[in-house]
C-alpha atoms as a PDB file:
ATOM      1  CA  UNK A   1       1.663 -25.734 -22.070  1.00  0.00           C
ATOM      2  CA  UNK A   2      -1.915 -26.070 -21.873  1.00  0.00           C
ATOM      3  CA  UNK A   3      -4.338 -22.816 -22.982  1.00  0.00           C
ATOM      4  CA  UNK A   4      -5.104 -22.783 -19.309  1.00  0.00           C
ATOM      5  CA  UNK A   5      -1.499 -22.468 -18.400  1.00  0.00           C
ATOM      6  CA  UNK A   6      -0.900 -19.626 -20.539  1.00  0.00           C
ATOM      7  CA  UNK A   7      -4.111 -17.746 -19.972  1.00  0.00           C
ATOM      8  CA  UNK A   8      -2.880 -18.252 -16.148  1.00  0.00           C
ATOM      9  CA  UNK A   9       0.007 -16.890 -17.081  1.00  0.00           C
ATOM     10  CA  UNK A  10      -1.795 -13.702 -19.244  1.00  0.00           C
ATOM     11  CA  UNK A  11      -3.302 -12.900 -16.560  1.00  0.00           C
ATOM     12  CA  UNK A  12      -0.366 -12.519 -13.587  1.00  0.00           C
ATOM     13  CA  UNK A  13       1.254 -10.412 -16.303  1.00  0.00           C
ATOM     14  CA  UNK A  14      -1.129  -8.013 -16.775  1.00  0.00           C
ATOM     15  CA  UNK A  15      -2.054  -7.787 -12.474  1.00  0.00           C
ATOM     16  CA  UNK A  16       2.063  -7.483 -11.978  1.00  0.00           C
ATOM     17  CA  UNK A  17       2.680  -4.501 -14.591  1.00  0.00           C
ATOM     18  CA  UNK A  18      -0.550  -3.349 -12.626  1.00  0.00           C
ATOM     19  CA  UNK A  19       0.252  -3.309  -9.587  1.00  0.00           C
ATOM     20  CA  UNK A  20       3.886  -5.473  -8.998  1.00  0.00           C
ATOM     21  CA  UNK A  21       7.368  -4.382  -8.697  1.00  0.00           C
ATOM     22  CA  UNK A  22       9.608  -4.982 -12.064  1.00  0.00           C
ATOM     23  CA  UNK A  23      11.102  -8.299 -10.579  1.00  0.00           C
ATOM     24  CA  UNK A  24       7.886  -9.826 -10.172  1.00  0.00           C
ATOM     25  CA  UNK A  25       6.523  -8.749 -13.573  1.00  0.00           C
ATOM     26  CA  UNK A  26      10.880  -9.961 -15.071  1.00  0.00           C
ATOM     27  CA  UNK A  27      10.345 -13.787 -13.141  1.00  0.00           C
ATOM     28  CA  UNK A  28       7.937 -14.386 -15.939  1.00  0.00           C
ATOM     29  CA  UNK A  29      10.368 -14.483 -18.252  1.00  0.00           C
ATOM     30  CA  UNK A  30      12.148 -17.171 -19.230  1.00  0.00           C
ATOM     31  CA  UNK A  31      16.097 -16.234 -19.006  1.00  0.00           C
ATOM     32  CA  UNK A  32      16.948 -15.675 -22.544  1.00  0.00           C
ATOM     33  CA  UNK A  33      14.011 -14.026 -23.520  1.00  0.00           C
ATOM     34  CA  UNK A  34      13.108 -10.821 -25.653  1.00  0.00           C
ATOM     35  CA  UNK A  35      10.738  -7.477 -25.193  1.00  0.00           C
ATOM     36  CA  UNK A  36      10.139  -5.233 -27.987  1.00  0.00           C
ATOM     37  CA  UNK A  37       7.652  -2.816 -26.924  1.00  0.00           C
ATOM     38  CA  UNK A  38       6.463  -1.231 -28.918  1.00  0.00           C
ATOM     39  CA  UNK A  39       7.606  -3.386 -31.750  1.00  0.00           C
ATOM     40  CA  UNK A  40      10.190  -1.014 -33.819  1.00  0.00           C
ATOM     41  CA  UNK A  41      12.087  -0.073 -30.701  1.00  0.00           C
ATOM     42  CA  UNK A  42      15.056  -1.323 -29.527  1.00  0.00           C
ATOM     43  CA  UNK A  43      14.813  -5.600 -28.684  1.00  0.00           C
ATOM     44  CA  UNK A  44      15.636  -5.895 -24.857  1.00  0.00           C
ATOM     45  CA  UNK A  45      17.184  -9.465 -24.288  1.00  0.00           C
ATOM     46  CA  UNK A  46      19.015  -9.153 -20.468  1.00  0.00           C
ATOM     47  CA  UNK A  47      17.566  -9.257 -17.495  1.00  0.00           C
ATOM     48  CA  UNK A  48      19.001  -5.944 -16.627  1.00  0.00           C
ATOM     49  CA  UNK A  49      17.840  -4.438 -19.721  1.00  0.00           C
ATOM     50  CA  UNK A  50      14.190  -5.643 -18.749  1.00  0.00           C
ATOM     51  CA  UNK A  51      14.528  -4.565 -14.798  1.00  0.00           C
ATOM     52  CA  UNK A  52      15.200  -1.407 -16.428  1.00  0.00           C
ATOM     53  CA  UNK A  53      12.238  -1.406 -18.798  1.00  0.00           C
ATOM     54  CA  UNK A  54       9.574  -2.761 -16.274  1.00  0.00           C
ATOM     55  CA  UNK A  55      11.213  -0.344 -13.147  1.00  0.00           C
ATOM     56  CA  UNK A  56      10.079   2.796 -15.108  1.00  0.00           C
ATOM     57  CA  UNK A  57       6.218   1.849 -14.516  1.00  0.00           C
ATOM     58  CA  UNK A  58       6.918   0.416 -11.519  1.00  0.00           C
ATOM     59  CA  UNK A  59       7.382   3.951  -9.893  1.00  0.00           C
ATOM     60  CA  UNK A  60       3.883   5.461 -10.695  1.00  0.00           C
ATOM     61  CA  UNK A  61       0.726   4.770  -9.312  1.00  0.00           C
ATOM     62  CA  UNK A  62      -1.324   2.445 -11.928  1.00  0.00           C
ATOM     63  CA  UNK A  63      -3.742  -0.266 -13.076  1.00  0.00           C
ATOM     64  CA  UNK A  64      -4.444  -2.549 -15.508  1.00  0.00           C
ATOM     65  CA  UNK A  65      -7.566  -4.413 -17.004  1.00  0.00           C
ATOM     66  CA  UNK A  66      -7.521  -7.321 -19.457  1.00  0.00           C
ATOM     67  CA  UNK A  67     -10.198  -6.536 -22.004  1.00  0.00           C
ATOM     68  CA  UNK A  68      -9.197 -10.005 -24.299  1.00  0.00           C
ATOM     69  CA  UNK A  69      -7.062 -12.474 -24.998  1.00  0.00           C
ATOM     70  CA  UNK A  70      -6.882 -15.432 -27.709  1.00  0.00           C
ATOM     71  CA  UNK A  71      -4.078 -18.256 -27.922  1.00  0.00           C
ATOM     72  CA  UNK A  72      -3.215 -20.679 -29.800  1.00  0.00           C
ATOM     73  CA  UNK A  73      -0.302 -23.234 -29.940  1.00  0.00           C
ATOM     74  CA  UNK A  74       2.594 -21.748 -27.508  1.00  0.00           C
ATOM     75  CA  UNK A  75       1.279 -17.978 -28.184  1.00  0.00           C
ATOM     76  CA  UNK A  76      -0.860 -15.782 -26.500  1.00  0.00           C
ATOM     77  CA  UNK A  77      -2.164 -12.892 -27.939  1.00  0.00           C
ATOM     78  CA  UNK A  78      -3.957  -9.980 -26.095  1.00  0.00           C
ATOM     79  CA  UNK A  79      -4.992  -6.494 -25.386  1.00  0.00           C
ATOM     80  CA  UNK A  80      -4.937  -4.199 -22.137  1.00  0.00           C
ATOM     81  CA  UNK A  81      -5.717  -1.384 -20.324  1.00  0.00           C
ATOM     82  CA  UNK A  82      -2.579   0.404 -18.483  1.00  0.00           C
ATOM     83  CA  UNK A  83      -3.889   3.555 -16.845  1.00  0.00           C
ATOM     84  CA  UNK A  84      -0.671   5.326 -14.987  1.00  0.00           C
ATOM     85  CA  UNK A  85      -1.082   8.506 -12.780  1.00  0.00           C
ATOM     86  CA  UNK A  86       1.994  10.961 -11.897  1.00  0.00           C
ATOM     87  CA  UNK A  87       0.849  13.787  -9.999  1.00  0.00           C
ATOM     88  CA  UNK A  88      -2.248  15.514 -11.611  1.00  0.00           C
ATOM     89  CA  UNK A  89      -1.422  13.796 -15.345  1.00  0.00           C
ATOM     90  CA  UNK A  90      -2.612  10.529 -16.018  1.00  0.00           C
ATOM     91  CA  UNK A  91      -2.443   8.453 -19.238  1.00  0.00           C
ATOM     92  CA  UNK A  92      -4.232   5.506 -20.660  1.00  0.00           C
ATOM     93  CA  UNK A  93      -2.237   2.767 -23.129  1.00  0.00           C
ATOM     94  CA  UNK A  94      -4.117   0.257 -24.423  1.00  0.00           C
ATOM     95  CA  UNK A  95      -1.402  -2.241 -26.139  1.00  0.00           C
ATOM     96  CA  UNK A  96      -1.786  -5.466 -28.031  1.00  0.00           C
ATOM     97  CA  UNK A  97       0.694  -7.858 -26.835  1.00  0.00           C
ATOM     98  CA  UNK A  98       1.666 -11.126 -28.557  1.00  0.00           C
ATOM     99  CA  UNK A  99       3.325 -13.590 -25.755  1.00  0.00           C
ATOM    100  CA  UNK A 100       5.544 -17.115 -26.672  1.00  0.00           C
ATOM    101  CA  UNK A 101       5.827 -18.853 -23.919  1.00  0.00           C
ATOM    102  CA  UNK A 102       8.186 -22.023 -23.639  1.00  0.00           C
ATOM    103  CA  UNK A 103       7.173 -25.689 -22.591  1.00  0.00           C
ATOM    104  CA  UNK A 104       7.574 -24.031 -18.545  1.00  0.00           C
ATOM    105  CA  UNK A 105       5.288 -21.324 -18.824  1.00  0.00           C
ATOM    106  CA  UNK A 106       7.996 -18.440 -19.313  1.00  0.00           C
ATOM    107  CA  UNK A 107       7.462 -15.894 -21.505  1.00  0.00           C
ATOM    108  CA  UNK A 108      10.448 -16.430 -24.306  1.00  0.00           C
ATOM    109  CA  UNK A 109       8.905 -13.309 -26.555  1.00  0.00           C
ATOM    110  CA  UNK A 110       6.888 -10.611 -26.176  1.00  0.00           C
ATOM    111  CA  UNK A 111       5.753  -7.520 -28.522  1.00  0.00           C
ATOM    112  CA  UNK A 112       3.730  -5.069 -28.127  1.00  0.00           C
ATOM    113  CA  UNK A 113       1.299  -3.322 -30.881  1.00  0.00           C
ATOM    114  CA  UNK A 114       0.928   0.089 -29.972  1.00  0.00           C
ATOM    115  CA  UNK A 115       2.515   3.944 -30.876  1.00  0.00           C
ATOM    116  CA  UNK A 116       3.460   6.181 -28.742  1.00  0.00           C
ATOM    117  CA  UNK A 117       2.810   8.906 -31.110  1.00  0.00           C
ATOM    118  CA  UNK A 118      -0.829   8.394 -31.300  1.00  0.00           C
ATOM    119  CA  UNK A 119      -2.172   5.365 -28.640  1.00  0.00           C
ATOM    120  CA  UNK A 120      -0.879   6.873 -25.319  1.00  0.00           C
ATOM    121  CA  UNK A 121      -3.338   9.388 -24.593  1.00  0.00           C
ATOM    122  CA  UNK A 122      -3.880  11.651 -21.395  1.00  0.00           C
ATOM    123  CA  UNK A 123      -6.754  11.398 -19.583  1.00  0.00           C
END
């Protein structure tokens, strides 16, 4: 994988949880990967279990903005912007997730750096 391939790849994940449905945002992974967002929760590591995960955002209206990313070897490391909207409430998360990808581009890891308790904020 070059740093172009995975910044490629950065960047369709953070359009799809923006504005795709939870299979399009699930292809990227590779088939036995993980998702532990945010890190401490429970490690989802089926497809299912990550149709499930993604679906919930999927629902609401929302967008995303990359604000950086940095990579190096087979890992991508970045932050963004998800802004959902249900009804009159909307909240802002601004995560820091660290991608592995494998030698095809697929995601085989992700994390995410962020607490609910005090980083998802209503706006």
């Amino acid at each position: 994988m070059s740093n172009e391939q995975i910044a490629s790849a950065v960047q369709a994940y953070v359009e799809l949880v923006g504005s795709g449905t939870a299979e399009q945002v699930v292809d990227l992974y590779a088939e036995s990967a993980t998702v532990e967002d945010p890190i401490g929760s429970d490690i989802k590591s089926t497809r299912e279990a990550l149709l499930e995960f993604y679906g919930v955002i999927a629902q609401l209206e929302r967008s995303t903005e990359l604000k950086w990313m940095r990579i190096a070897g087979d890992t991508a490391v970045f932050e963004f912007s998800l802004v959902t909207a249900a009804g009159d409430a909307k909240f802002e998360v601004t995560p820091v997730d660290i991608m592995r990808f494998d030698d095809d581009g697929r995601v085989v890891s992700m994390r995410a750096v962020w607490d609910p308790a005090t980083d998802l904020k209503q706006i």
